[in-house]
N, C-alpha and C. Protein backbone atom coordinates (compact mmCIF):
# COMPACT_ATOMS: atom_id res chain seq x y z
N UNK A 1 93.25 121.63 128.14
CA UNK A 1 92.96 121.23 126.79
C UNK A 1 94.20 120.58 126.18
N UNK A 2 93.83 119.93 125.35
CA UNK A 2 94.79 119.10 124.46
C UNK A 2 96.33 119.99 123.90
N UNK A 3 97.25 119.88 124.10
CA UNK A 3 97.89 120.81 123.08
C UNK A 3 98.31 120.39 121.46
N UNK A 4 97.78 118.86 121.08
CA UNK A 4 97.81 118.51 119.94
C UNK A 4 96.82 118.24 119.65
N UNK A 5 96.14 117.87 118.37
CA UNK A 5 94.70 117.02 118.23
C UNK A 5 94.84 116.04 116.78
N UNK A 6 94.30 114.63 116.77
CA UNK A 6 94.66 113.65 116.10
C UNK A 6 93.12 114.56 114.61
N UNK A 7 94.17 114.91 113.73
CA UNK A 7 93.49 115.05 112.93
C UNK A 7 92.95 114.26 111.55
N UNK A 8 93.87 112.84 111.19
CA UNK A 8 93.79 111.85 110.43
C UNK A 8 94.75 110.61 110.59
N UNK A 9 95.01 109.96 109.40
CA UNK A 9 95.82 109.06 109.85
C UNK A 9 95.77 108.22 108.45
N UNK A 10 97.29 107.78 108.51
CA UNK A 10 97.69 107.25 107.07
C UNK A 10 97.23 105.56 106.73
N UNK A 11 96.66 105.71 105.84
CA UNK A 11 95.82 103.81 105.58
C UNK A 11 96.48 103.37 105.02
N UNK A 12 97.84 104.00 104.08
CA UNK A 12 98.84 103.00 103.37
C UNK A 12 99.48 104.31 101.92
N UNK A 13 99.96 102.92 101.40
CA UNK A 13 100.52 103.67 99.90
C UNK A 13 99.59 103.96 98.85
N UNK A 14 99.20 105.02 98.06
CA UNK A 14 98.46 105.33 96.57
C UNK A 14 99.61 105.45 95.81
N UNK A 15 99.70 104.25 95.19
CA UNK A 15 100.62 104.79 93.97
C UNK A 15 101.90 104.14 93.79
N UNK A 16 102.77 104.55 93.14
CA UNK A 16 104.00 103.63 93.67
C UNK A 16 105.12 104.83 93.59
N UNK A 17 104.59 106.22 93.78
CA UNK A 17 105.52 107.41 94.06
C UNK A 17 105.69 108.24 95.10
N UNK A 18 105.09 107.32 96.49
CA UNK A 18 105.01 108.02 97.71
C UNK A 18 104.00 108.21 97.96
N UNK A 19 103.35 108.69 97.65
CA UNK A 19 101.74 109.13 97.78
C UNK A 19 101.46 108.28 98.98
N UNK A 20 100.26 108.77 99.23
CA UNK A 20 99.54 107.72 100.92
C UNK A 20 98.00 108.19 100.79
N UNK A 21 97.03 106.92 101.10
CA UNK A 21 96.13 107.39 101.04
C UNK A 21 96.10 107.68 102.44
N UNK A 22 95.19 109.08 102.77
CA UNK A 22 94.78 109.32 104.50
C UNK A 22 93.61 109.64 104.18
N UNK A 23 93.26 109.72 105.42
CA UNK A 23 91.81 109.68 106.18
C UNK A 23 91.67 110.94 106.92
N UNK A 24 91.12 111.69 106.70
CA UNK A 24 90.69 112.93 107.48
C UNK A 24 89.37 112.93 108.59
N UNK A 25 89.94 113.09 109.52
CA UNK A 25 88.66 113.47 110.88
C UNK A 25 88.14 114.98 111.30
N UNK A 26 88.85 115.35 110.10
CA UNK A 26 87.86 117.01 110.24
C UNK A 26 86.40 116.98 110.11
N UNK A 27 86.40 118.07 110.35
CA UNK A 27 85.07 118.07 110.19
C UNK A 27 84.41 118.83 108.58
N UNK A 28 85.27 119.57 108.13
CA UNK A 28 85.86 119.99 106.74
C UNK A 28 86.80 119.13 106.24
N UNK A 29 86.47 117.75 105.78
CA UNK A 29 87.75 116.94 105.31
C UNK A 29 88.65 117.49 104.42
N UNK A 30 89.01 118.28 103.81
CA UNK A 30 90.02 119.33 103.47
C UNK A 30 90.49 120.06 103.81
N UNK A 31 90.46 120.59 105.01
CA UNK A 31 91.22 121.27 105.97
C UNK A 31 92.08 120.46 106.75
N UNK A 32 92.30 119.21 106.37
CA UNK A 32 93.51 118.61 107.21
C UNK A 32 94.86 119.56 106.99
N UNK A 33 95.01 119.29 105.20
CA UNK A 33 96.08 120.05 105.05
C UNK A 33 96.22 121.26 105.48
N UNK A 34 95.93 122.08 105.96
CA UNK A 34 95.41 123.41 106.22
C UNK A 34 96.37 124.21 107.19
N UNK A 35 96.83 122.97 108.27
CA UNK A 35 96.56 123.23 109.76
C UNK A 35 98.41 123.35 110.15
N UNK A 36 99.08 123.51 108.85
CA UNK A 36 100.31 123.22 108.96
C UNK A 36 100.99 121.71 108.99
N UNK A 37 102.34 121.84 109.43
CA UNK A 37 102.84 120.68 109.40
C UNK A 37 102.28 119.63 110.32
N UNK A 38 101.95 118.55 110.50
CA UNK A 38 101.76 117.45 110.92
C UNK A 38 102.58 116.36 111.47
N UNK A 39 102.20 116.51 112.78
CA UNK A 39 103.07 115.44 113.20
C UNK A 39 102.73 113.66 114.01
N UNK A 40 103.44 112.98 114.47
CA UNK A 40 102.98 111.97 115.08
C UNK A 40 102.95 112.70 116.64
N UNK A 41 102.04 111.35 117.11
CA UNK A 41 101.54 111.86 118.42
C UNK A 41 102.99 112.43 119.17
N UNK A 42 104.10 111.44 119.10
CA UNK A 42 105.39 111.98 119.81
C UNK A 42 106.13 113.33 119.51
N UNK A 43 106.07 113.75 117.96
CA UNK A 43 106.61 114.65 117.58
C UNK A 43 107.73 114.55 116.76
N UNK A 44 107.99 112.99 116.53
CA UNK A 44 109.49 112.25 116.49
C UNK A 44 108.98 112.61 114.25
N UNK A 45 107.80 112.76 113.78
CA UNK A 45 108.30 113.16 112.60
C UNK A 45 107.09 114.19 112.29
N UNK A 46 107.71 115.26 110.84
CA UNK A 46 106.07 115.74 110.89
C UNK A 46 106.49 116.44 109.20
N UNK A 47 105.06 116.44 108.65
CA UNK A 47 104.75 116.39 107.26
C UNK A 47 103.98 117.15 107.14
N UNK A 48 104.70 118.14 105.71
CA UNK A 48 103.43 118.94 105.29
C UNK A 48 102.45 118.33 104.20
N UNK A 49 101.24 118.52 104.23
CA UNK A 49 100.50 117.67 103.43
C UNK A 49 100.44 118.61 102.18
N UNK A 50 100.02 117.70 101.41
CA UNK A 50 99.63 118.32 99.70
C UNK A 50 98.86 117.07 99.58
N UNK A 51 97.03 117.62 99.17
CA UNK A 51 96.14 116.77 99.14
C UNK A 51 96.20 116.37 97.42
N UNK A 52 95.93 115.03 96.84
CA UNK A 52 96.43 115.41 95.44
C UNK A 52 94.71 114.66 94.29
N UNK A 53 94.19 114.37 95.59
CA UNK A 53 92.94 113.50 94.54
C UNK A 53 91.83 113.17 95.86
N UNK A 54 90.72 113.11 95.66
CA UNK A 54 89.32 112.36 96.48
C UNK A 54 89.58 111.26 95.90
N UNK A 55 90.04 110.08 97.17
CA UNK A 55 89.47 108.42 96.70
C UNK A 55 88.72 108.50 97.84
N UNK A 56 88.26 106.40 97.46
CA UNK A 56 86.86 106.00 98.58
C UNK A 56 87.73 106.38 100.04
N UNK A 57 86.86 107.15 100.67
CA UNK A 57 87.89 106.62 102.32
C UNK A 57 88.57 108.07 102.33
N UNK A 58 88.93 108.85 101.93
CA UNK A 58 89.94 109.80 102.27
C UNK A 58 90.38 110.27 100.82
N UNK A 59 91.82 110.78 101.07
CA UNK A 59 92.45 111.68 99.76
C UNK A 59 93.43 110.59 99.96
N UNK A 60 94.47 111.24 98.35
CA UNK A 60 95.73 110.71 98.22
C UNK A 60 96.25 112.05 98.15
N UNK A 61 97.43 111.91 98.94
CA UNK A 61 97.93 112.92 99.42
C UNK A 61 99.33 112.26 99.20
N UNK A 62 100.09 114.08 99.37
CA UNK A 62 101.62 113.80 99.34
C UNK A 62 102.03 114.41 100.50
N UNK A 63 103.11 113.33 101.33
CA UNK A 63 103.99 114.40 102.39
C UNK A 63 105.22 114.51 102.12
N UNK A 64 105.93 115.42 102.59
CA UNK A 64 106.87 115.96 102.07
C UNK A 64 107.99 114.80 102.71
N UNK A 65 108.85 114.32 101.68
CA UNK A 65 110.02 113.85 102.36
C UNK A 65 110.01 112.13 102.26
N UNK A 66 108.17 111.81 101.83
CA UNK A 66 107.92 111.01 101.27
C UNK A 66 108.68 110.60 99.69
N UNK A 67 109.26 109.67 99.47
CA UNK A 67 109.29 109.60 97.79
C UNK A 67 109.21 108.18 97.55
N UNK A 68 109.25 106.98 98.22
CA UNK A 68 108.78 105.58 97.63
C UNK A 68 107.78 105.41 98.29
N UNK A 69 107.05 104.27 97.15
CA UNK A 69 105.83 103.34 97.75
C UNK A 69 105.93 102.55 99.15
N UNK A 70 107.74 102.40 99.47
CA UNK A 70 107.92 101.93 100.36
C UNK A 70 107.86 102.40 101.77
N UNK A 71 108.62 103.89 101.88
CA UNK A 71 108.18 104.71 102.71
C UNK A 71 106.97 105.23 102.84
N UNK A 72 106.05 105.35 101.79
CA UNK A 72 104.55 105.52 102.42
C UNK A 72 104.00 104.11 103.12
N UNK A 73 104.13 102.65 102.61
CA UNK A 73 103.91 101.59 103.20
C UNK A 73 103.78 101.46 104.93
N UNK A 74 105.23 102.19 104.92
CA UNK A 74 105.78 102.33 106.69
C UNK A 74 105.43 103.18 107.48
N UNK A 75 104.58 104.36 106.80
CA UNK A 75 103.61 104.85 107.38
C UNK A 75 102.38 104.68 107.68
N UNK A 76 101.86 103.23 107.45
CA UNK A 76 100.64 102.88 107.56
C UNK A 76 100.14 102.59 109.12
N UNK A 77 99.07 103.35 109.64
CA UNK A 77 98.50 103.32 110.52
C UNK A 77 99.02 104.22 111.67
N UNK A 78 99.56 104.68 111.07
CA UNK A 78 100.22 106.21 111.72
C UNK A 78 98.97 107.20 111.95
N UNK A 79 99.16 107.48 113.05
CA UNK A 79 97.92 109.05 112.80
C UNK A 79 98.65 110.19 113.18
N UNK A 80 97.86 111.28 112.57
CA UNK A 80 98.76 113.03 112.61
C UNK A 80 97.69 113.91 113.16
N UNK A 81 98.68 114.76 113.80
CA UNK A 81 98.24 115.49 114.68
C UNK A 81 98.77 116.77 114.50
N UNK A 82 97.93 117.29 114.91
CA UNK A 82 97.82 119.20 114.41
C UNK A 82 97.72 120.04 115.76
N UNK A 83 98.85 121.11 115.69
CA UNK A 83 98.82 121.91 116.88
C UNK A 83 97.35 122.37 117.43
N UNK A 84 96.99 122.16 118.73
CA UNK A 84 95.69 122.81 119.19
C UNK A 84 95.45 124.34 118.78
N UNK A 85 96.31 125.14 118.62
CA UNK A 85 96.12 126.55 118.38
C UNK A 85 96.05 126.77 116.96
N UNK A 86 96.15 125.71 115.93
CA UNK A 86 96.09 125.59 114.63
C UNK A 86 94.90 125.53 114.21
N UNK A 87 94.03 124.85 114.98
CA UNK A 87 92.50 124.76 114.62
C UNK A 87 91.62 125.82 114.61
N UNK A 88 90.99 126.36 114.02
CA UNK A 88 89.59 127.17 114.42
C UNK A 88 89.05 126.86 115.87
N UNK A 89 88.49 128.50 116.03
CA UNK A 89 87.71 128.24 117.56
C UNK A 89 86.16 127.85 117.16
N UNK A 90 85.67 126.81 118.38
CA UNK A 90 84.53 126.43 118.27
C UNK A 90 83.46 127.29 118.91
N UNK A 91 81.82 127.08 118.22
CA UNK A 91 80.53 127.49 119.19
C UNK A 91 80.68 126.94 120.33
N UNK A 92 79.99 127.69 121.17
CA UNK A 92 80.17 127.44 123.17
C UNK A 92 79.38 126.12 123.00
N UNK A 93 78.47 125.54 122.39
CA UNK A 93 78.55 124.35 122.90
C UNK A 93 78.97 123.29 121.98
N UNK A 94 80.63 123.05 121.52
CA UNK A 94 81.24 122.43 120.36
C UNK A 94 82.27 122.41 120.97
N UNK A 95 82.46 120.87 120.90
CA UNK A 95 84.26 120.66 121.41
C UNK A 95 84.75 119.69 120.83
N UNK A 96 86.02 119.79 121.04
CA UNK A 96 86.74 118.77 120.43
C UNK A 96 87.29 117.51 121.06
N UNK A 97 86.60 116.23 120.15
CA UNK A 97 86.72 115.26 121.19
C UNK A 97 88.34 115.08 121.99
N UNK A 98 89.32 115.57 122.00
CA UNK A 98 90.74 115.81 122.42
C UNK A 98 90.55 116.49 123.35
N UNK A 99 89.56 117.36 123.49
CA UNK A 99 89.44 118.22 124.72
C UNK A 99 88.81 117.56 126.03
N UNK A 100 87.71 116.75 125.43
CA UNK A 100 87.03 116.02 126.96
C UNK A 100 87.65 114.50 127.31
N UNK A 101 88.59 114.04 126.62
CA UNK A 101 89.42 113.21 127.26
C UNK A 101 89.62 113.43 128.22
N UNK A 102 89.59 112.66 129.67
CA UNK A 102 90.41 112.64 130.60
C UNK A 102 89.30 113.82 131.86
N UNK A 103 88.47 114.26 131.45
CA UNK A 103 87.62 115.11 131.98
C UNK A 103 87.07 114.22 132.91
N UNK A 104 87.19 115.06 134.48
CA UNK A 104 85.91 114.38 135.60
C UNK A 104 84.85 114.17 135.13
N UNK A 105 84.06 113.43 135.52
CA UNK A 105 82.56 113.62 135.39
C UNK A 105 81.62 112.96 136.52
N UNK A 106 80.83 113.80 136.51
CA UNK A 106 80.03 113.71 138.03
C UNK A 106 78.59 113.69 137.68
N UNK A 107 77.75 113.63 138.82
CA UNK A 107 76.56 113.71 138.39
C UNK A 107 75.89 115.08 139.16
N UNK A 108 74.51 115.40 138.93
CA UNK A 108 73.85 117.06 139.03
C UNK A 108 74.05 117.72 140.62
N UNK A 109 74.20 116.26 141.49
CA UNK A 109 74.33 116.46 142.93
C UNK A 109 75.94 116.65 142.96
N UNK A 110 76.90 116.60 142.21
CA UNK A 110 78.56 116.46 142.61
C UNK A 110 79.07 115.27 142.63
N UNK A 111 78.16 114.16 143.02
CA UNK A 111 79.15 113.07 143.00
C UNK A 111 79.92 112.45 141.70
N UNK A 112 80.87 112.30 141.97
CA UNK A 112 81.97 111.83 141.00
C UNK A 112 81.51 110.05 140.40
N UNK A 113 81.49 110.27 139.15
CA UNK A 113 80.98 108.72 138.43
C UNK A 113 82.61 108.55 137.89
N UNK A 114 83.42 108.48 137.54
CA UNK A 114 84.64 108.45 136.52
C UNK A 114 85.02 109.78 135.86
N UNK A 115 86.14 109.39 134.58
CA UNK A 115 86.23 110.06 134.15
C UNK A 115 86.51 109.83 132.62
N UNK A 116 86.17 110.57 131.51
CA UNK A 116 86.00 109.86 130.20
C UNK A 116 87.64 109.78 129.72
N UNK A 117 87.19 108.33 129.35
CA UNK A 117 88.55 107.69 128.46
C UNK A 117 88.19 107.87 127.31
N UNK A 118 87.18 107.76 126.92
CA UNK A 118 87.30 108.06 124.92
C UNK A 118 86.20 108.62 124.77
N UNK A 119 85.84 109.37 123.67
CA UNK A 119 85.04 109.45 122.73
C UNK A 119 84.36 109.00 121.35
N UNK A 120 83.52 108.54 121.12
CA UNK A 120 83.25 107.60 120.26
C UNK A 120 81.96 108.19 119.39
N UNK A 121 81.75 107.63 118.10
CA UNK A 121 80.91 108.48 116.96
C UNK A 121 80.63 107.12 116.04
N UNK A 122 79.33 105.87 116.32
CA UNK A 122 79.50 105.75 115.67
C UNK A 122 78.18 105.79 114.30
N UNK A 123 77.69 106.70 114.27
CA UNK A 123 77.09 107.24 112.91
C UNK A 123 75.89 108.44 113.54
N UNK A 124 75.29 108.13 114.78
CA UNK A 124 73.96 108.74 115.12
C UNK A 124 74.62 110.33 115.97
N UNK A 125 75.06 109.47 117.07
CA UNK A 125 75.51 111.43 117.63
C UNK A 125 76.74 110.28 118.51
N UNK A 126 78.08 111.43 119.40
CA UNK A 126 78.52 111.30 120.18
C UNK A 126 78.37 110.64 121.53
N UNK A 127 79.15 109.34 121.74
CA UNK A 127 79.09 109.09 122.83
C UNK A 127 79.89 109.37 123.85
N UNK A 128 80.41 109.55 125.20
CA UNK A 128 81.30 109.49 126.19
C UNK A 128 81.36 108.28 127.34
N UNK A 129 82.94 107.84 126.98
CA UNK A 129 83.20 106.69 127.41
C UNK A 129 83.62 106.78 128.75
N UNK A 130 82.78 106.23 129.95
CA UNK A 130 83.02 106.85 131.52
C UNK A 130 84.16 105.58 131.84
N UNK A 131 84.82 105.91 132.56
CA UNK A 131 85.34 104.76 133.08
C UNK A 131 85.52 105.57 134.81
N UNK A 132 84.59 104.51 136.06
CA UNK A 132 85.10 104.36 136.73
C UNK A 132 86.29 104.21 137.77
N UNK A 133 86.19 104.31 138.72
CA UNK A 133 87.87 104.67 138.96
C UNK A 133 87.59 103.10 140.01
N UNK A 134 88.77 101.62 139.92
CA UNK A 134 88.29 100.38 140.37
C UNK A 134 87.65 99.65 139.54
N UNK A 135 86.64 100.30 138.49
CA UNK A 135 85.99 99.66 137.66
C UNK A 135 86.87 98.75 136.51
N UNK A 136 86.57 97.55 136.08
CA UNK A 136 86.84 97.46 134.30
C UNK A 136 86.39 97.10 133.44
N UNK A 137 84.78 97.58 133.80
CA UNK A 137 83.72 98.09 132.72
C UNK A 137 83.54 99.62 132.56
N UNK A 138 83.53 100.02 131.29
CA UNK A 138 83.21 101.96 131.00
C UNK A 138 81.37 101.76 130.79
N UNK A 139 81.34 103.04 131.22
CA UNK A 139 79.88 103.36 130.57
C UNK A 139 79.53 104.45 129.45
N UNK A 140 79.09 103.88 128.37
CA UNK A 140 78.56 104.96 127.58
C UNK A 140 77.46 105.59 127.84
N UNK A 141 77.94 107.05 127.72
CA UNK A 141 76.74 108.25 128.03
C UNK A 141 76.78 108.79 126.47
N UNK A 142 75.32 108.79 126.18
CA UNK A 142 74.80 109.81 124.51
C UNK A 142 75.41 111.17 125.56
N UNK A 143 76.20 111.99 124.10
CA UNK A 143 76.73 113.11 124.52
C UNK A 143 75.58 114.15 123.78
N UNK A 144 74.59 114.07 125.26
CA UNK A 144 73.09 115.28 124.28
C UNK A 144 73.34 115.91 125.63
N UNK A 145 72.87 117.57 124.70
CA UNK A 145 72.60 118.05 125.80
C UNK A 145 71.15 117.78 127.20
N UNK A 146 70.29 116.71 126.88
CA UNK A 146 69.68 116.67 128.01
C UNK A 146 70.51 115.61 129.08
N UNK A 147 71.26 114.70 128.22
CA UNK A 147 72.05 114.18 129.13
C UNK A 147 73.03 114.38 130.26
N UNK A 148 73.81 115.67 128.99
CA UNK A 148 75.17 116.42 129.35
C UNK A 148 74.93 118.04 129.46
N UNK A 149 74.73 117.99 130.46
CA UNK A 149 74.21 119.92 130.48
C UNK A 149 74.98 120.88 130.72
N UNK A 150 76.43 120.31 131.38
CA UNK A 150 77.21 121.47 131.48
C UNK A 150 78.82 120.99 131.00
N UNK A 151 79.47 121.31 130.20
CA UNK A 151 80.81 120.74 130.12
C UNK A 151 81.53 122.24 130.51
N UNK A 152 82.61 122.14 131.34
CA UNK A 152 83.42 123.32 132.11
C UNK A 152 84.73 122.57 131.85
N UNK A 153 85.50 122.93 130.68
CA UNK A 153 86.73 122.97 130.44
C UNK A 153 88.09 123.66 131.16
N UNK A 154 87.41 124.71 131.97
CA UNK A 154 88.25 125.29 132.56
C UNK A 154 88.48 124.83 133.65
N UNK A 155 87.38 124.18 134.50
CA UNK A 155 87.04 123.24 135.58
C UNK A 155 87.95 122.32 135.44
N UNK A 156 87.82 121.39 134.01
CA UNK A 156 88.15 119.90 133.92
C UNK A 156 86.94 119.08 133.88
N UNK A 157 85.45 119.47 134.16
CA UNK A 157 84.72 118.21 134.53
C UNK A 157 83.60 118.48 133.62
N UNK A 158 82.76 117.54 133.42
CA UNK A 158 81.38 117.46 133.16
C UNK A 158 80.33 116.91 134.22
N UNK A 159 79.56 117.91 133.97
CA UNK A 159 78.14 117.48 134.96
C UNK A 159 77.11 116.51 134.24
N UNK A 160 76.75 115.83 134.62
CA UNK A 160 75.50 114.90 134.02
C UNK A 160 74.52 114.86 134.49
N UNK A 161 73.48 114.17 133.86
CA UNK A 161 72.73 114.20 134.27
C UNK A 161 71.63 112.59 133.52
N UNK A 162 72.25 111.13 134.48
CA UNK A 162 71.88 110.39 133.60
C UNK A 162 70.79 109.84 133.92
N UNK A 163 69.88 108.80 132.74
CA UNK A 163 68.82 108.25 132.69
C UNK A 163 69.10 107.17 134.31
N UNK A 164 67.97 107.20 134.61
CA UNK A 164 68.07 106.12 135.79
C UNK A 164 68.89 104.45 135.39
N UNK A 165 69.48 104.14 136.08
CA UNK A 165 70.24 102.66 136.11
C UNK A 165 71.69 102.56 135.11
N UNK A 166 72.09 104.02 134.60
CA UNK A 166 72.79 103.92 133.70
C UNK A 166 74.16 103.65 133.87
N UNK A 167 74.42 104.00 135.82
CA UNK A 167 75.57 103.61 135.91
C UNK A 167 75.00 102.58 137.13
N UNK A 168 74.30 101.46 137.31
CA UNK A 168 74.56 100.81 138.21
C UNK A 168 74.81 99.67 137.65
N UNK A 169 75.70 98.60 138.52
CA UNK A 169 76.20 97.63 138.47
C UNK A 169 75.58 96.36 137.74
């Protein structure tokens, strides 16, 4: 499993006193702040949040250490990330898209199709992005359970189970 997870990410300056508007990918968009300090994917900086208003898109928020419009500017398009052990534990069948990154995935007989490079959401349900190993086309699989019937984290892999032609050429 992940030992960080991308929990938002800064869209620019609110204000002209530091402030930043961000974007929350919780699933409780107020629990970003929640989760402790925040850092970039490297670790190279990290911020405690103070959420300070609901705008369109996210909050305006303050991080600490922030104090010009300019330094929030230079944080734009930054995303933050929250210790894995910081989060709440999920229902057995709820994961976090940070977790099935990088996961085998095979099909009901064993054979190996790729393994997912991303996860993607965009409004209806979850998809999983296969990528082939040689390939440089991915395939999207709907992440349902009649599709996806077993995810084994401890394994590393997911079993599938896809509609006919979904991965042929």
């Amino acid at each position: 499993m992940a030992e960080r997870v991308c929990v938002g990410a800064i869209a620019g300056a609110f204000g002209v006193r530091g402030e930043v508007r961000l974007k929350s990918f919780c699933a409780v968009p107020e629990d970003i702040a929640s989760y402790g300090p925040l850092s970039f994917e490297d670790g190279s900086r990290s911020f405690t949040v103070t959420l300070i208003a609901s705008v369109k898109g996210g909050f305006a928020a303050r991080l600490d250490g922030i104090a010009t419009k300019e330094a929030a500017d230079a944080l734009r398009g930054s995303r933050l990330y929250a210790p894995r052990d910081a989060l709440p534990a999920l229902p057995d069948d709820e994961y976090y898209h940070a977790d099935l990154v990088g996961l085998e995935v095979c099909d009901t007989g064993g054979a190996p199709l790729g393994r997912v490079s991303a996860v993607l959401n965009h409004g209806a349900s979850d998809l999983l992005e296969v990528r082939a190993p040689g390939q440089r086309h991915t395939t999207l699989v709907p992440f349902t359970t009649e599709i996806v019937p077993t995810v084994d984290l401890t394994a590393g892999r997911i079993v599938i189970d896809p509609p006919e032609g979904l991965f042929d050429d």
